[in-house]
C-alpha atoms as a PDB file:
ATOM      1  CA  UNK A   1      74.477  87.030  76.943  1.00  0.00           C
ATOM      2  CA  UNK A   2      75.375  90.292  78.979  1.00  0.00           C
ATOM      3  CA  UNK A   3      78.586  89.001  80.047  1.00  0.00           C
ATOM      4  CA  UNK A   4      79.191  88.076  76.821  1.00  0.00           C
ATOM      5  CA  UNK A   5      78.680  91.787  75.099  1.00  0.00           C
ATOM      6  CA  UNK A   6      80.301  93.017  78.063  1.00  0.00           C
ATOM      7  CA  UNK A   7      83.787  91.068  77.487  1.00  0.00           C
ATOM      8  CA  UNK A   8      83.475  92.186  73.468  1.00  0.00           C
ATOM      9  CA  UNK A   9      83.173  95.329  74.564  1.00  0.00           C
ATOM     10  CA  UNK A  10      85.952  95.131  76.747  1.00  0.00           C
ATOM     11  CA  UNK A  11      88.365  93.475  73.800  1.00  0.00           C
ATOM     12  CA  UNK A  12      87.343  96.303  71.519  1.00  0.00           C
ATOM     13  CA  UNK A  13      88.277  99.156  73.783  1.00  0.00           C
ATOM     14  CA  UNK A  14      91.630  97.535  74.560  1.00  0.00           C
ATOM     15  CA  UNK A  15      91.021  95.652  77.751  1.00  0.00           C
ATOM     16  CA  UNK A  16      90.309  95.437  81.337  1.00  0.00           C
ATOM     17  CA  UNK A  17      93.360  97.556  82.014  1.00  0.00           C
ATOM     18  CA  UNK A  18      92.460 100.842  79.529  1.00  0.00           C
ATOM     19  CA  UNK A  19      88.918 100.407  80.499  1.00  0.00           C
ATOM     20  CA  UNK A  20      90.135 100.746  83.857  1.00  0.00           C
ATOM     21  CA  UNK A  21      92.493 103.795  83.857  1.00  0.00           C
ATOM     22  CA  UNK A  22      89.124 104.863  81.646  1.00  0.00           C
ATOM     23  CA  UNK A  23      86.848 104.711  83.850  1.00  0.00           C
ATOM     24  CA  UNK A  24      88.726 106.005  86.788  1.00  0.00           C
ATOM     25  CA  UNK A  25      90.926 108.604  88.118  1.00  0.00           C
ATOM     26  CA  UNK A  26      94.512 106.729  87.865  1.00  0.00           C
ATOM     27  CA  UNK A  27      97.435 107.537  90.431  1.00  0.00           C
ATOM     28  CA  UNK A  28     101.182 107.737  89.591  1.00  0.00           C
ATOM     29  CA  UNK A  29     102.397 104.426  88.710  1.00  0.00           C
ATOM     30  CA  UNK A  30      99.053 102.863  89.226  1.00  0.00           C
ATOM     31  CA  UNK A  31      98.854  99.012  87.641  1.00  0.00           C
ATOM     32  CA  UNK A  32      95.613  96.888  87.002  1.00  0.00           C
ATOM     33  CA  UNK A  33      96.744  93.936  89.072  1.00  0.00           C
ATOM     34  CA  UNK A  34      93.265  91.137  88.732  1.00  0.00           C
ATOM     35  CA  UNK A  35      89.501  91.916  87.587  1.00  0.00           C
ATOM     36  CA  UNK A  36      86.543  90.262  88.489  1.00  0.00           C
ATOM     37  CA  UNK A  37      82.739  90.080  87.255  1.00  0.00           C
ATOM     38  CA  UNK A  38      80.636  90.251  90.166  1.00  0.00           C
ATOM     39  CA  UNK A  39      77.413  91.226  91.477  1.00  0.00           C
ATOM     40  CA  UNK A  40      77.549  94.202  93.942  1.00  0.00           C
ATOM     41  CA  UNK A  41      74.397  94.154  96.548  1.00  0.00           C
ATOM     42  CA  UNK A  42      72.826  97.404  97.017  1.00  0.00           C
ATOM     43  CA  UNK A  43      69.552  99.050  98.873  1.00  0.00           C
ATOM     44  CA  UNK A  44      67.960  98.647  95.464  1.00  0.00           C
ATOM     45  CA  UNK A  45      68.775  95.413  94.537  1.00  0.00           C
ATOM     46  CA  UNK A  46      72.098  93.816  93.178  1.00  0.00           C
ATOM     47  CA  UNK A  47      74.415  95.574  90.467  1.00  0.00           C
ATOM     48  CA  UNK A  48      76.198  93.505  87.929  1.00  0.00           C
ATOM     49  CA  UNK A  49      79.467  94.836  86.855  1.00  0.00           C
ATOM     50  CA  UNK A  50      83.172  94.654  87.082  1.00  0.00           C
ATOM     51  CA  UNK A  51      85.695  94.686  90.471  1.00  0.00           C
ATOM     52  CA  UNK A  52      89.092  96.135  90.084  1.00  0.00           C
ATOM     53  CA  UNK A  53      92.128  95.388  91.973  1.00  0.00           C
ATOM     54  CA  UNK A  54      95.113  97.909  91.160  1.00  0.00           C
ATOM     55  CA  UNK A  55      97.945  98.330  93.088  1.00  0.00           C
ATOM     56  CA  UNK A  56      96.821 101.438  94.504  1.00  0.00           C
ATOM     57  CA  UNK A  57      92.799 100.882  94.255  1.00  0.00           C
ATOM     58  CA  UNK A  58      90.251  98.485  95.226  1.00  0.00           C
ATOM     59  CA  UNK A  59      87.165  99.749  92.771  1.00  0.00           C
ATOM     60  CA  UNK A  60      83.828  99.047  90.752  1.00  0.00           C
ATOM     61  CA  UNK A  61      81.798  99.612  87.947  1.00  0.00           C
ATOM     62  CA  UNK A  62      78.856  98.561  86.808  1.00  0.00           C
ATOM     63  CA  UNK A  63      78.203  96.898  83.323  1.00  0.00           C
ATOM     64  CA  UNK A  64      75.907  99.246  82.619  1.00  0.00           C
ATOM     65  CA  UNK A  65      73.773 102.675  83.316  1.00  0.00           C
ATOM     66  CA  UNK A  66      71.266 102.698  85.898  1.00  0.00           C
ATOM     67  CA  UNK A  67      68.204 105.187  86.261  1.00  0.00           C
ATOM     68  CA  UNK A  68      67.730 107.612  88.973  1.00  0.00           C
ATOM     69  CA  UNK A  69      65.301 110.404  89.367  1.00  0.00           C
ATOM     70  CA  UNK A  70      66.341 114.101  89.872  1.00  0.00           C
ATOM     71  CA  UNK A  71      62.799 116.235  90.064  1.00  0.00           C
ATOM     72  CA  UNK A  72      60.547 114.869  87.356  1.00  0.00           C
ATOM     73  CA  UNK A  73      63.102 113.672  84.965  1.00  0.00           C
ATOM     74  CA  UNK A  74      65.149 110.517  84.860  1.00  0.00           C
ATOM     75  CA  UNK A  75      69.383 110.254  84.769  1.00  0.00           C
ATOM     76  CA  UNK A  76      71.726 107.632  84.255  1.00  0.00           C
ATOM     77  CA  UNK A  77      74.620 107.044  85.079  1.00  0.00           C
ATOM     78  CA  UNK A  78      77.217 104.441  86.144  1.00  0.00           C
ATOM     79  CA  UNK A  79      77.669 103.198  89.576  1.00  0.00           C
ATOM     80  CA  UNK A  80      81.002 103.539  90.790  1.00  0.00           C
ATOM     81  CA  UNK A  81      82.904 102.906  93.676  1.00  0.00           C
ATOM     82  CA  UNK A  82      86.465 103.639  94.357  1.00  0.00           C
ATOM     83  CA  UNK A  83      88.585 103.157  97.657  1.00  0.00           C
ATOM     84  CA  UNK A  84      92.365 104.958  97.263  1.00  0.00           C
ATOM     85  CA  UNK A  85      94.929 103.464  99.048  1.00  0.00           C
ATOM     86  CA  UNK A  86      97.861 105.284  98.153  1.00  0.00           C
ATOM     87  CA  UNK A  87     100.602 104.106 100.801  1.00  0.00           C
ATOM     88  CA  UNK A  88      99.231 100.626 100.485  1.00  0.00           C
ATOM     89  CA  UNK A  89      96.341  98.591  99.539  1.00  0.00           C
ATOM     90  CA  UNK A  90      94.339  97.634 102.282  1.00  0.00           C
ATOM     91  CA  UNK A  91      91.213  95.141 102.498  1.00  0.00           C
ATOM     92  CA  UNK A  92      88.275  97.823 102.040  1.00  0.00           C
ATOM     93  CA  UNK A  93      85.050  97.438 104.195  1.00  0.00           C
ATOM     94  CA  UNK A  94      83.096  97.616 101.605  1.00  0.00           C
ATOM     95  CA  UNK A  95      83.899  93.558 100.191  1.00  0.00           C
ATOM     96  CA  UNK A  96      81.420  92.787 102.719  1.00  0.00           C
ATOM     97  CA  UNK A  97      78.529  94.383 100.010  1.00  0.00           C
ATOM     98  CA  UNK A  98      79.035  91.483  97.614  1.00  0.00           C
ATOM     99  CA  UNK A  99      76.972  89.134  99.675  1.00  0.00           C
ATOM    100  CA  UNK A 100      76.357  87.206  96.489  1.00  0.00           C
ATOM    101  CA  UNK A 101      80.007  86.404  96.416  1.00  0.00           C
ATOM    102  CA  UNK A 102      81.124  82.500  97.108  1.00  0.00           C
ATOM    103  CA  UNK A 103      84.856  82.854  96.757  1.00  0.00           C
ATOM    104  CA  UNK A 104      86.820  85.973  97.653  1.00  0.00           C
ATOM    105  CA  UNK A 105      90.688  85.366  96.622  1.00  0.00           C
ATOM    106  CA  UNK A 106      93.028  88.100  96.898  1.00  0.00           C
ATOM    107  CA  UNK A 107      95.932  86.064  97.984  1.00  0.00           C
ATOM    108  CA  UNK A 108      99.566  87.674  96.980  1.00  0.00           C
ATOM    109  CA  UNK A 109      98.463  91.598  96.343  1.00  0.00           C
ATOM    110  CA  UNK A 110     100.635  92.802  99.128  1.00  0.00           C
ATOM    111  CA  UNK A 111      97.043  93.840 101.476  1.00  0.00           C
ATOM    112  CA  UNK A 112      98.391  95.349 104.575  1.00  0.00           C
ATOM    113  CA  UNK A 113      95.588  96.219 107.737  1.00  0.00           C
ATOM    114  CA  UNK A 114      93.447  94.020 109.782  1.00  0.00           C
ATOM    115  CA  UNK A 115      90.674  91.322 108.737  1.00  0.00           C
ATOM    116  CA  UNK A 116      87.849  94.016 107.911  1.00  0.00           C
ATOM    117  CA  UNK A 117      84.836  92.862 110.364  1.00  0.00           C
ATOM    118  CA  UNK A 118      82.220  93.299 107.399  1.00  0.00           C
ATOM    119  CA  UNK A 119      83.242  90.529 105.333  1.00  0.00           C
ATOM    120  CA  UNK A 120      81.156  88.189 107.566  1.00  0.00           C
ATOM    121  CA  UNK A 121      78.018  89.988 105.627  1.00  0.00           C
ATOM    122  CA  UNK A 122      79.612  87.361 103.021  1.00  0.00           C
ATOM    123  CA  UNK A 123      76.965  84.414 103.910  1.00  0.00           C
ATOM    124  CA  UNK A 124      77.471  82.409 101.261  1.00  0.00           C
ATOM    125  CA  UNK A 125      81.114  82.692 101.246  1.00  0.00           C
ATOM    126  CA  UNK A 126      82.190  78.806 100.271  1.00  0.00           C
ATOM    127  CA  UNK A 127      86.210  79.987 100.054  1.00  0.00           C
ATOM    128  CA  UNK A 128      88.487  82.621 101.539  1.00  0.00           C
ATOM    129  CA  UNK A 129      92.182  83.580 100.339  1.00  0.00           C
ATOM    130  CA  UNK A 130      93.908  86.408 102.017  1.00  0.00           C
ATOM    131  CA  UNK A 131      96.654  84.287 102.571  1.00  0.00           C
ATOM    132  CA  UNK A 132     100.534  85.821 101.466  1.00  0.00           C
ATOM    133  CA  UNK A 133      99.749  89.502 102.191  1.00  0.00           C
ATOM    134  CA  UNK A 134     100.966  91.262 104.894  1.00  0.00           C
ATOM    135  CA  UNK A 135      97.746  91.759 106.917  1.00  0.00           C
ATOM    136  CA  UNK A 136      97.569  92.523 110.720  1.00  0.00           C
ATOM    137  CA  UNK A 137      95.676  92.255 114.335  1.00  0.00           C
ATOM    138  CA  UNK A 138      93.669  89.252 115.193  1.00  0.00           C
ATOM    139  CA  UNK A 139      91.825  87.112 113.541  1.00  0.00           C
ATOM    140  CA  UNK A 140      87.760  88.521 113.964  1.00  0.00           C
ATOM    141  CA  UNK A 141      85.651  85.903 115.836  1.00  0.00           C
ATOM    142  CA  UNK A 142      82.604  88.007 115.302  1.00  0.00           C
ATOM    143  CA  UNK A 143      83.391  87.456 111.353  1.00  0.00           C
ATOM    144  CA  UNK A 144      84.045  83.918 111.540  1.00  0.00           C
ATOM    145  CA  UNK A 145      80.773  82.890 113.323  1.00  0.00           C
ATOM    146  CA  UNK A 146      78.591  84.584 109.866  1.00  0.00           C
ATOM    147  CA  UNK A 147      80.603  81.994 107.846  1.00  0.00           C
ATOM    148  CA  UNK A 148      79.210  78.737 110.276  1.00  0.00           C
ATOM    149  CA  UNK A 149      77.047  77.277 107.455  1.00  0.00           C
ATOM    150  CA  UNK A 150      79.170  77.933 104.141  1.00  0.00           C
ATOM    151  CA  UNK A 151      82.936  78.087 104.082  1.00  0.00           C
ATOM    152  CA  UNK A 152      85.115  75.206 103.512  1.00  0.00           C
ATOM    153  CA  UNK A 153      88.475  76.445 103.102  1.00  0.00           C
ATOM    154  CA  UNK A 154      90.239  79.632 104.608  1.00  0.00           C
ATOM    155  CA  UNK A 155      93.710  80.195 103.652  1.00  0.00           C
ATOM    156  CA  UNK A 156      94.954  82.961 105.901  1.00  0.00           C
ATOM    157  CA  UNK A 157      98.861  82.288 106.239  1.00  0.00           C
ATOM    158  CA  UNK A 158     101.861  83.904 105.293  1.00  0.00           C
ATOM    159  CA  UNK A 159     100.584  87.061 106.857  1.00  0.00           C
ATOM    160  CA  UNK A 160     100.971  88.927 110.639  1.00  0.00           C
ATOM    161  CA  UNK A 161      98.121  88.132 112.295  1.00  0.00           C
ATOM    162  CA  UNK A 162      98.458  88.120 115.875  1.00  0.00           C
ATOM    163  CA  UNK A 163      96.466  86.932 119.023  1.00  0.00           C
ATOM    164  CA  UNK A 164      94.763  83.526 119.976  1.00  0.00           C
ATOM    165  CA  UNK A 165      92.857  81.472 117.107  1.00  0.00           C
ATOM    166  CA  UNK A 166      89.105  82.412 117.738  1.00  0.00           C
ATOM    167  CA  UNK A 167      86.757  79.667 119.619  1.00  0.00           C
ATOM    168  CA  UNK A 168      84.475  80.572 116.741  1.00  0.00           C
ATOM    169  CA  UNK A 169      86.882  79.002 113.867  1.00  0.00           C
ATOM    170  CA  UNK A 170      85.657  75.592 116.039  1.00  0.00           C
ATOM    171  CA  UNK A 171      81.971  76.248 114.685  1.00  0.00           C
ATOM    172  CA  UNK A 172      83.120  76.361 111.242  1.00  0.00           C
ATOM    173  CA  UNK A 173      80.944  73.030 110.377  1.00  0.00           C
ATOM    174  CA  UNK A 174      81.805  72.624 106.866  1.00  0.00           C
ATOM    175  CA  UNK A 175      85.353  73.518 106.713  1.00  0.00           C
ATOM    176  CA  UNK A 176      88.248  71.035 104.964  1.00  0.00           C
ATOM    177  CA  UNK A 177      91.136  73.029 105.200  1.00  0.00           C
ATOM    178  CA  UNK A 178      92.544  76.109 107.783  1.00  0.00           C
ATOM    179  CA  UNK A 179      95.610  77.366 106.713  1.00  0.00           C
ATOM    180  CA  UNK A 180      96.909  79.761 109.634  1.00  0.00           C
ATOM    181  CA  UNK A 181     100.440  79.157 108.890  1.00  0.00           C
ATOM    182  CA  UNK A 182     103.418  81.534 109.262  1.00  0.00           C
ATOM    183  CA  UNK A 183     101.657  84.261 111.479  1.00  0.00           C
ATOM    184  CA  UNK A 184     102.692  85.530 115.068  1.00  0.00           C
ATOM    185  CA  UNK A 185      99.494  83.388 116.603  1.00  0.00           C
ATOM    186  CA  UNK A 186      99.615  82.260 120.083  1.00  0.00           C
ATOM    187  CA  UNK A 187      97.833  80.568 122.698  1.00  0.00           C
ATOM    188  CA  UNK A 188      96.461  76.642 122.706  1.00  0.00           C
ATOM    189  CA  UNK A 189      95.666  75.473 119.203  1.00  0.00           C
ATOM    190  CA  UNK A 190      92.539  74.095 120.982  1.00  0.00           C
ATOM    191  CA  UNK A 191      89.768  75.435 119.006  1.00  0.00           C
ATOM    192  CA  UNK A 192      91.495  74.489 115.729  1.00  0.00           C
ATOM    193  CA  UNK A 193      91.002  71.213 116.881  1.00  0.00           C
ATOM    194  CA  UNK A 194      87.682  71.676 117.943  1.00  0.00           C
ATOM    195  CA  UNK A 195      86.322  71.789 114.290  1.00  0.00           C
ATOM    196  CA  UNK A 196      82.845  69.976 114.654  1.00  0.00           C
ATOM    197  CA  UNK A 197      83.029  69.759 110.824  1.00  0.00           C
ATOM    198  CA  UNK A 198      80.961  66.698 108.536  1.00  0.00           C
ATOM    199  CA  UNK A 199      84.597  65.741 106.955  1.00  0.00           C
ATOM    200  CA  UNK A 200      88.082  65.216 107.285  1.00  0.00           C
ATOM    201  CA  UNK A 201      89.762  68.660 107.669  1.00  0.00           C
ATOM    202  CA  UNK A 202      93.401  69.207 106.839  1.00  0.00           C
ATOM    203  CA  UNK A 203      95.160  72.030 109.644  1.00  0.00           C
ATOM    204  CA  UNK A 204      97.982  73.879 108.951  1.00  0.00           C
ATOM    205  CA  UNK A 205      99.447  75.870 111.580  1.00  0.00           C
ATOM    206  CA  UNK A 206     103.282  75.973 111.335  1.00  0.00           C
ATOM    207  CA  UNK A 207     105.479  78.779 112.194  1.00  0.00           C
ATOM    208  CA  UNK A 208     103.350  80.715 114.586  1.00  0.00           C
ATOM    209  CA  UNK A 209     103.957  80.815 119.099  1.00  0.00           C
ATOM    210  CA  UNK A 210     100.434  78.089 119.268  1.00  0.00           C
ATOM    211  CA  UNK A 211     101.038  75.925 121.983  1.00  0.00           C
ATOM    212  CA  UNK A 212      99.151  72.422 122.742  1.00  0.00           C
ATOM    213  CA  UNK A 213      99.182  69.145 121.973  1.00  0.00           C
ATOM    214  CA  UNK A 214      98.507  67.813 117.813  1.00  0.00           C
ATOM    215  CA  UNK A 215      95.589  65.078 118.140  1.00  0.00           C
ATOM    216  CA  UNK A 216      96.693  61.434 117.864  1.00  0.00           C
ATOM    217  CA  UNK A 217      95.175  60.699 114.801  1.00  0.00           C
ATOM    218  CA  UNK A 218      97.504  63.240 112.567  1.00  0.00           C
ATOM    219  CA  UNK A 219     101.043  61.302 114.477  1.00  0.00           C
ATOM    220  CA  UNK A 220     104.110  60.695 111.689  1.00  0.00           C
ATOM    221  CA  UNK A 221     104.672  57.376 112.796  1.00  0.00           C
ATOM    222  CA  UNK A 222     107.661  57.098 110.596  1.00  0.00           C
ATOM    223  CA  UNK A 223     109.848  58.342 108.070  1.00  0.00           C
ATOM    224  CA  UNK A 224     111.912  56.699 106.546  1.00  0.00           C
ATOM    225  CA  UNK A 225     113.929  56.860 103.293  1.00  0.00           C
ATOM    226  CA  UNK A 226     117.418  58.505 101.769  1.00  0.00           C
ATOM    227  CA  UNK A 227     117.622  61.579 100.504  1.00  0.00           C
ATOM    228  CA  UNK A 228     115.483  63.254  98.191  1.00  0.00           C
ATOM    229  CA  UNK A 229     113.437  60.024  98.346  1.00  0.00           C
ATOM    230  CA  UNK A 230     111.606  59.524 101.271  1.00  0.00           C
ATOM    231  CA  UNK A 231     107.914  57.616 102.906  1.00  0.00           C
ATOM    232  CA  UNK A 232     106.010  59.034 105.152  1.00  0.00           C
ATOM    233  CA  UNK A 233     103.801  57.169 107.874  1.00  0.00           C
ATOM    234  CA  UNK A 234     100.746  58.229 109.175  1.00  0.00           C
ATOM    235  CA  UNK A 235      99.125  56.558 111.962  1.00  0.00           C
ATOM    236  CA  UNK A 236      96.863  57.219 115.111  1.00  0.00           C
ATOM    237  CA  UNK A 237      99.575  56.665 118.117  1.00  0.00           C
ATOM    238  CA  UNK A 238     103.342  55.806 117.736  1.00  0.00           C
ATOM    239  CA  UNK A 239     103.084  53.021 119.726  1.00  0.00           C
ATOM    240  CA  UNK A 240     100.443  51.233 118.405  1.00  0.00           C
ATOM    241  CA  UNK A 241     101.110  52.648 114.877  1.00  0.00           C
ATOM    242  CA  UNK A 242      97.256  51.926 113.408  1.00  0.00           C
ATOM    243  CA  UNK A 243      97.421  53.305 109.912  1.00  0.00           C
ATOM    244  CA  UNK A 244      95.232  56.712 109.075  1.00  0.00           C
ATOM    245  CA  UNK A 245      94.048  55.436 105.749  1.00  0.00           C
ATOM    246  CA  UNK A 246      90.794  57.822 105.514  1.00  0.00           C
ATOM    247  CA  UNK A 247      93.053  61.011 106.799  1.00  0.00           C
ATOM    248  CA  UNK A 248      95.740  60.232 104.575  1.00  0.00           C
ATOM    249  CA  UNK A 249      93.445  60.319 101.363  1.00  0.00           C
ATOM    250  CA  UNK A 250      91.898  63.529 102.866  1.00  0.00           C
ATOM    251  CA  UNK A 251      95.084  64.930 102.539  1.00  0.00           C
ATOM    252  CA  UNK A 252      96.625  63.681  99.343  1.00  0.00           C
ATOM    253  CA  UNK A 253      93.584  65.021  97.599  1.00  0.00           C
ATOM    254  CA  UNK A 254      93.696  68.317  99.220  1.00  0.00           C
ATOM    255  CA  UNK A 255      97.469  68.860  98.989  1.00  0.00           C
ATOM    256  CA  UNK A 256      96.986  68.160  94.911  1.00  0.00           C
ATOM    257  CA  UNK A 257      94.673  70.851  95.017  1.00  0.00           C
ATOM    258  CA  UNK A 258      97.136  73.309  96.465  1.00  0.00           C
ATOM    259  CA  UNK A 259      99.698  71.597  93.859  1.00  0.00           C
ATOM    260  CA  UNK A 260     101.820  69.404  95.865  1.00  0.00           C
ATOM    261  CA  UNK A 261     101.883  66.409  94.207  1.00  0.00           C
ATOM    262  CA  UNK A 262     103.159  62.971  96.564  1.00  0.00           C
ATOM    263  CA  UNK A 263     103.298  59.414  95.841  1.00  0.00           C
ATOM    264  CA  UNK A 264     100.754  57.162  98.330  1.00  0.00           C
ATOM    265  CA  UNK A 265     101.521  53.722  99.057  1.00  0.00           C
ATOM    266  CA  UNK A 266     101.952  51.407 101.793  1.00  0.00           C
ATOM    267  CA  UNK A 267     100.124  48.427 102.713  1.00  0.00           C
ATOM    268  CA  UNK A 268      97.352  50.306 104.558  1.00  0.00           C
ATOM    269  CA  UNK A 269      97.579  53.576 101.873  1.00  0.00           C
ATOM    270  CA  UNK A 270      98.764  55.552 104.989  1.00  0.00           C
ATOM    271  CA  UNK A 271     102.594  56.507 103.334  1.00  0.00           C
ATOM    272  CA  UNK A 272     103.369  59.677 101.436  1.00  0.00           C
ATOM    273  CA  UNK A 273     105.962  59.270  99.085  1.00  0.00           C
ATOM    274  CA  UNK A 274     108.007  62.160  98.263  1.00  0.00           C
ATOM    275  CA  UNK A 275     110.252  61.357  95.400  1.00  0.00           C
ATOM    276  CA  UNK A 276     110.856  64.706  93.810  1.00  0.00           C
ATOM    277  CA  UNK A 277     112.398  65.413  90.281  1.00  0.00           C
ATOM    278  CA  UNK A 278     115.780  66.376  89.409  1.00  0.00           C
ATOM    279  CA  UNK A 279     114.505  69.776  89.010  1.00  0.00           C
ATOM    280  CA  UNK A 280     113.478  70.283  92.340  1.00  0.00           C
ATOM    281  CA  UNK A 281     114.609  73.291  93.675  1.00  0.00           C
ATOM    282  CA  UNK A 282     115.121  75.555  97.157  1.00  0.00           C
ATOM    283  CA  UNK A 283     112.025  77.398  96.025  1.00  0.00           C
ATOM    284  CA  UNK A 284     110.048  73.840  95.345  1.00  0.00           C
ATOM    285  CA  UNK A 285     111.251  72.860  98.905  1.00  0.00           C
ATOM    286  CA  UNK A 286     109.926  76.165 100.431  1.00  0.00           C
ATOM    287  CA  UNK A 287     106.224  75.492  98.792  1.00  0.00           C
ATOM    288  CA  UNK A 288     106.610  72.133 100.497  1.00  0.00           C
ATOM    289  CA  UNK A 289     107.253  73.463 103.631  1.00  0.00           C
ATOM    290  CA  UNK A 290     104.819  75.965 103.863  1.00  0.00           C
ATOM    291  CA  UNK A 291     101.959  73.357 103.891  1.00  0.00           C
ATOM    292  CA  UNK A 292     102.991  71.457 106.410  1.00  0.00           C
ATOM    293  CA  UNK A 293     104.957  68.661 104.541  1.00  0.00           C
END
């Protein structure tokens, strides 16, 4: 019921945007890019209210006034946090207070700066996306190592991430998917192999310096096809060519999530078929390359 009266109240004073520029200070050509309702952990227990993503500001605000004491008589007031960025929005330390949060996406806002350490206070995180930003430095293994027990997907490409790939993202025991792609990583893609994970996980590391060797069991065996209509064989070794039927569902269903939709087929279900529209365009084939296709 409180988010409920919060979001009327929100409508009524002319949305998330005018509450925003409301509630705080706003800079020269400040926009309200996302909003989120969250919980915010503090030393006196958690605060619900609302985050705000600008393109200048990474801020909160509770839903509503909390007591304090100043001498013998009680205040209230709003608890508020703001972190300026004016040159460029980076990924604020303090994210790594909302240990309540399960899914932190902030993919495509244009972050710049390295992977803050703090955000492995986040637990319970189930889902990362910071990919498509234009963060920095390496990737911190002391971060990854909090997230052992929760996270199953971490989308981190499209940024500038440079170094080795932690031996800590090979602990990650419930992850599905690691997207690394299009970074300046290098080194042995070892410990992205090294997942010890309960199910299938789907890697993508493309466009980065990784050296190595891919595991047999994610070989193209064959490809095959004219044109804009093509099949696409997965198997376990090109020369014995034994069909990946479990992998290949894996990834069909993951790859639907992202929204690349493929025909499956073959005799053993181990064939992508990629038999795109008329529409299809250069920015459709880009999307298609950037997971791996």
């Amino acid at each position: 019921m409180g988010r409920i009266a919060q979001t009327t109240k929100v409508i009524s004073e002319g949305g998330y945007e005018k509450v925003f520029h409301q509630t705080f200070e706003k800079l020269p050509g400040e926009k309200l890019k996302k909003s989120y309702a969250c919980y915010l952990s503090t030393s006196s227990g958690p605060v619900m209210g609302v985050l705000y993503l600008s393109t200048a500001n990474l801020a909160f605000c509770s839903d509503n006034p909390l007591s304090y004491k100043v001498g013998d008589q009680t205040q209230w007031s709003y608890y508020k946090i703001s972190c300026h960025s004016v040159d460029s929005l980076v990924l604020p330390p303090m994210l790594g207070e909302l240990t309540a949060l399960t899914k932190l996406d902030l993919h495509s806002n244009g972050l710049t700066g390295k992977i803050p350490p703090e955000l492995g206070k986040l637990k319970n995180l189930v889902e990362l996306r910071l990919d498509r930003n234009r963060l920095e430095g390496q990737i911190p293994g002391v971060t990854m190592s909090n997230f052992l027990a929760t996270l199953h997907t971490m989308y981190l490409g499209n940024n500038f991430l440079l170094g080795g790939i932690p031996m800590e993202i090979g602990m990650l025991k419930n992850l599905t998917l690691l997207d690394l792609s299009v970074n300046r990583l290098i080194g042995p893609t070892s410990y992205a192999w090294r997942v010890n994970c309960r199910h299938k996980i789907v890697r993508n590391l493309h466009s980065n310096g990784l050296t190595g060797k891919i595991p047999p069991e994610l070989v193209i065996g064959d490809v095959r096809g004219q044109g804009l209509m093509l099949g696409v064989e997965l198997v376990t070794d090109r020369k014995e060519k034994m069909p990946t039927k479990a992998e290949t569902v894996v990834l069909f269903e993951k790859l639907k999530d992202l929204g690349v939709l493929l025909g499956k087929g073959g005799l053993q279900g181990n064939v992508f078929g990629i038999k795109p529209q008329m529409c299809f365009t250069k920015e459709d084939a880009v999307i298609l390359r950037d997971y791996g296709i």
